[in-house]
C-alpha atoms as a PDB file:
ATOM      1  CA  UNK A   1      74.989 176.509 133.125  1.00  0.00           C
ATOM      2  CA  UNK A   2      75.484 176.669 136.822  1.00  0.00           C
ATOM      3  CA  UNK A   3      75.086 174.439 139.950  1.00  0.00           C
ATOM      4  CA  UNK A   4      74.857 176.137 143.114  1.00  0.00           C
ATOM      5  CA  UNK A   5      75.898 173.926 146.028  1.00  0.00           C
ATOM      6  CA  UNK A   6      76.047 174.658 149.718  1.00  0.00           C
ATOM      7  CA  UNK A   7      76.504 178.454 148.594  1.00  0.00           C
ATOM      8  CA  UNK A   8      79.475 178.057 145.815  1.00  0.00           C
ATOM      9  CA  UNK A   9      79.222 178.121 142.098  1.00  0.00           C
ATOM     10  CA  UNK A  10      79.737 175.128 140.104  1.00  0.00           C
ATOM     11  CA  UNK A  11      80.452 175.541 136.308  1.00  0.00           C
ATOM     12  CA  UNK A  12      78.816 173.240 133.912  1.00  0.00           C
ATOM     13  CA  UNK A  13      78.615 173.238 129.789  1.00  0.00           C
ATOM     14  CA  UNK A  14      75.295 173.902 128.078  1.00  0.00           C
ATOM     15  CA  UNK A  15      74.249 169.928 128.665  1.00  0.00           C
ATOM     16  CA  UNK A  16      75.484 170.247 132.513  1.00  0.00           C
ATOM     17  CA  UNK A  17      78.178 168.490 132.564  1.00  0.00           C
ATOM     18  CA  UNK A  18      80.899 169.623 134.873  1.00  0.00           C
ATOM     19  CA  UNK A  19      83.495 172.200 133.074  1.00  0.00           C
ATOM     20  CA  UNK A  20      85.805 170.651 136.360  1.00  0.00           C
ATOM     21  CA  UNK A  21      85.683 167.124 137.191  1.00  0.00           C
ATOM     22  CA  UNK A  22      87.641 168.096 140.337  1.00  0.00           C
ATOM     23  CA  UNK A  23      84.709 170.010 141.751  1.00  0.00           C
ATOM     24  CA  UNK A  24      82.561 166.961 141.842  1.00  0.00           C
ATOM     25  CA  UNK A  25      81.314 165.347 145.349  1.00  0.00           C
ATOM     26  CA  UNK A  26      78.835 163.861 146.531  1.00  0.00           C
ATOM     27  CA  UNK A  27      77.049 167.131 147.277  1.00  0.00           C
ATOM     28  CA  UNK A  28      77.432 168.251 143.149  1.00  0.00           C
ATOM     29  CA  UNK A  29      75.605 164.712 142.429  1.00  0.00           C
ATOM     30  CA  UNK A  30      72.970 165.381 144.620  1.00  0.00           C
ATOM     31  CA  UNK A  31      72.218 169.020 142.944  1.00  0.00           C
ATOM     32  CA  UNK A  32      72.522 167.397 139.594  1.00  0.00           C
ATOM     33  CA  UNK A  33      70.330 164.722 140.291  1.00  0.00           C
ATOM     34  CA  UNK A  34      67.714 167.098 141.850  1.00  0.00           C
ATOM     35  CA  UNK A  35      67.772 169.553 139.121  1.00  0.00           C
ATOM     36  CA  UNK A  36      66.797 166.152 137.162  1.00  0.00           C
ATOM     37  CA  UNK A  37      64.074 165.456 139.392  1.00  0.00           C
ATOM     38  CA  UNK A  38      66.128 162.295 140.868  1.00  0.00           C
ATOM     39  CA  UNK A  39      66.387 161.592 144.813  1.00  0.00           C
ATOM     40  CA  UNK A  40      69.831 159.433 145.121  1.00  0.00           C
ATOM     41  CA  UNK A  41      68.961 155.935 146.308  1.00  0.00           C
ATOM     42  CA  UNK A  42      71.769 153.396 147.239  1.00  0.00           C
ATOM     43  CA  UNK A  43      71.515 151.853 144.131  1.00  0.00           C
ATOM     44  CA  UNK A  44      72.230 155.211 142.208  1.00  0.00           C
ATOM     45  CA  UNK A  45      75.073 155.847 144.217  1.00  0.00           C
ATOM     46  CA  UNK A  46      76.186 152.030 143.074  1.00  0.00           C
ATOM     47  CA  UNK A  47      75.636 153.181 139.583  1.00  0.00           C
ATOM     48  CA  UNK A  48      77.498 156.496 140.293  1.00  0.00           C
ATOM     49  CA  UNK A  49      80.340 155.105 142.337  1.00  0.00           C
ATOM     50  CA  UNK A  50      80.896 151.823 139.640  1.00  0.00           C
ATOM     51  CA  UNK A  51      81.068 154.810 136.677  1.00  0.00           C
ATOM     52  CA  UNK A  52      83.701 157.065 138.367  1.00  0.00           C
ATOM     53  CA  UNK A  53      85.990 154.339 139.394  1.00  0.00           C
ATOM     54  CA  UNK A  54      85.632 153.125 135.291  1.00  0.00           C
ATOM     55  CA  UNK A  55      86.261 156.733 134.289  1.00  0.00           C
ATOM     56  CA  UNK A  56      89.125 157.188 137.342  1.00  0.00           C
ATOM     57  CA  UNK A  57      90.681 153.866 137.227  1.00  0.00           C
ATOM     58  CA  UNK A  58      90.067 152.759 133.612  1.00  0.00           C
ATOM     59  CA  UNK A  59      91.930 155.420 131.770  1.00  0.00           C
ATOM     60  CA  UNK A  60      88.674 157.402 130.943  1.00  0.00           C
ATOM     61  CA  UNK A  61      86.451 154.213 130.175  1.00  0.00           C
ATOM     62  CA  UNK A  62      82.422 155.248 130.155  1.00  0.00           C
ATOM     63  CA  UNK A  63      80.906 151.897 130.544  1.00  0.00           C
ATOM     64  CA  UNK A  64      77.480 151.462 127.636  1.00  0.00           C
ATOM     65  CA  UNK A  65      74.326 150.437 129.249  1.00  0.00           C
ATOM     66  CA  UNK A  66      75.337 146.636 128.551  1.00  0.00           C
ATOM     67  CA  UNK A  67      78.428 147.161 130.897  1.00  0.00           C
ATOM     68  CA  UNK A  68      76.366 148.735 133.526  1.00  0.00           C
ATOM     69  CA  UNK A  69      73.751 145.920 133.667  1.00  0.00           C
ATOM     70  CA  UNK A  70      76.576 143.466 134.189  1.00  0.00           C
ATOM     71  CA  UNK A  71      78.156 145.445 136.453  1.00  0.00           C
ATOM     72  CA  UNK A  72      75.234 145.703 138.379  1.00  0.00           C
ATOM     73  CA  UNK A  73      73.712 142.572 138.180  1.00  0.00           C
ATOM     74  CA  UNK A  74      77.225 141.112 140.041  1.00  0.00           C
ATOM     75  CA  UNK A  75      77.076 144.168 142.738  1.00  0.00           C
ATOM     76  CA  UNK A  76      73.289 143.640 143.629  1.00  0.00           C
ATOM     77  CA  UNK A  77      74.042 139.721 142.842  1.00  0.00           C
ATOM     78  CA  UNK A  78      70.462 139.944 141.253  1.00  0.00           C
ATOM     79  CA  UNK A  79      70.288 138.481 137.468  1.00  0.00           C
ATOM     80  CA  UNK A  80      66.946 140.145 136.667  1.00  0.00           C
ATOM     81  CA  UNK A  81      68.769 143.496 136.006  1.00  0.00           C
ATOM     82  CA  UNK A  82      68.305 144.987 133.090  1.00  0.00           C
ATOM     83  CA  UNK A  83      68.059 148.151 130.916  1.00  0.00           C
ATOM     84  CA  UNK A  84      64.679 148.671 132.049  1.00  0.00           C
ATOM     85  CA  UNK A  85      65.856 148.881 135.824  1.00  0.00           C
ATOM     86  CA  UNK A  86      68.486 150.614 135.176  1.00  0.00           C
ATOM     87  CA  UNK A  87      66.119 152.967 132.982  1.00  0.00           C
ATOM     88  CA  UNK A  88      63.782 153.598 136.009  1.00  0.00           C
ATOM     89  CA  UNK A  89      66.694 154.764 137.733  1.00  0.00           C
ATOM     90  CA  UNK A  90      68.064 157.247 135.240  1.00  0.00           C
ATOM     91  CA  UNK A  91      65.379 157.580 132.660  1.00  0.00           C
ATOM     92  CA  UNK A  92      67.461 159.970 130.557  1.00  0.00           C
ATOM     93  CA  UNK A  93      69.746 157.044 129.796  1.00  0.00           C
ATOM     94  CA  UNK A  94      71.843 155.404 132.722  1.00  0.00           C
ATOM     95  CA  UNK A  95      75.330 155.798 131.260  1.00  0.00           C
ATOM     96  CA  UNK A  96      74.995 158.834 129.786  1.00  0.00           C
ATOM     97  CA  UNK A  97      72.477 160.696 132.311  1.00  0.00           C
ATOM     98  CA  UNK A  98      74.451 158.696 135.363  1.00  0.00           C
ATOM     99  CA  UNK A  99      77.764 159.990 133.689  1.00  0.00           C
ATOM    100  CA  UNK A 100      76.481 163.300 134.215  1.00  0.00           C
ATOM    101  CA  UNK A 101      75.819 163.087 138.143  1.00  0.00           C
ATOM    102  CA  UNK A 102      78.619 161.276 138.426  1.00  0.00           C
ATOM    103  CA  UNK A 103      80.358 164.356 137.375  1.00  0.00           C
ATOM    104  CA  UNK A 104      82.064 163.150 134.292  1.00  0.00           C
ATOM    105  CA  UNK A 105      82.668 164.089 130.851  1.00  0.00           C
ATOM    106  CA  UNK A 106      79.968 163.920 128.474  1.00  0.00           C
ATOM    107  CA  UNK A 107      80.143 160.527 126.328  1.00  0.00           C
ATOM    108  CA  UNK A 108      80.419 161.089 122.527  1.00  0.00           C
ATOM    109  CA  UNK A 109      79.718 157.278 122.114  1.00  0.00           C
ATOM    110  CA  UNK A 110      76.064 156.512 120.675  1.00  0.00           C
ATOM    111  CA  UNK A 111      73.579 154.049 122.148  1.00  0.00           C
ATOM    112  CA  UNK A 112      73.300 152.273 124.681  1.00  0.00           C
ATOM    113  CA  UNK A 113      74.769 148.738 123.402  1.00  0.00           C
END
């Protein structure tokens, strides 16, 4: 699978997952997210941003769903956040579907708690 961004080939594996985590920028998560059917809010691009600096900055960590709501609920200081919000966001599940336009590896971990 392919992404084509601002007229350059990006690689991706059969699920669409970057082959190169280097070639990811902001411009890759927006064609990702579109080919979902997603337009990046500010509160994706929380989401986004909090998963790349786990993945960067956290020796590879890919925070579950239960991470991401707590996360989340301290960066939008708002307590009523919850899978179901973070579900309307990225319906196709937000760490693994998030992961994805946040360019990194796919997670082999199952569920979301």
């Amino acid at each position: 699978m392919q992404y084509e961004v601002n007229g350059t080939t990006v690689e991706a594996d059969k699920n669409g997952f970057l082959v190169d985590i280097d070639e990811w920028n902001e411009d890759v998560a927006r064609a990702i997210a579109a080919h979902d059917n997603i337009e990046l809010t500010e509160k994706h691009w929380d989401l986004i941003n909090y998963l790349r600096e786990e993945y960067v900055e956290n020796r590879g960590n890919q925070p579950n769903t239960r991470s991401i709501i707590k996360a989340m609920q301290e960066k939008w200081d708002d307590k009523s956040v919850d899978s179901k919000s973070l579900y309307e966001l990225f319906p196709l599940d937000p760490s693994k579907q998030g992961g994805r336009i946040a360019g990194l590896p796919e997670s082999k971990r199952k569920g979301g708690y």
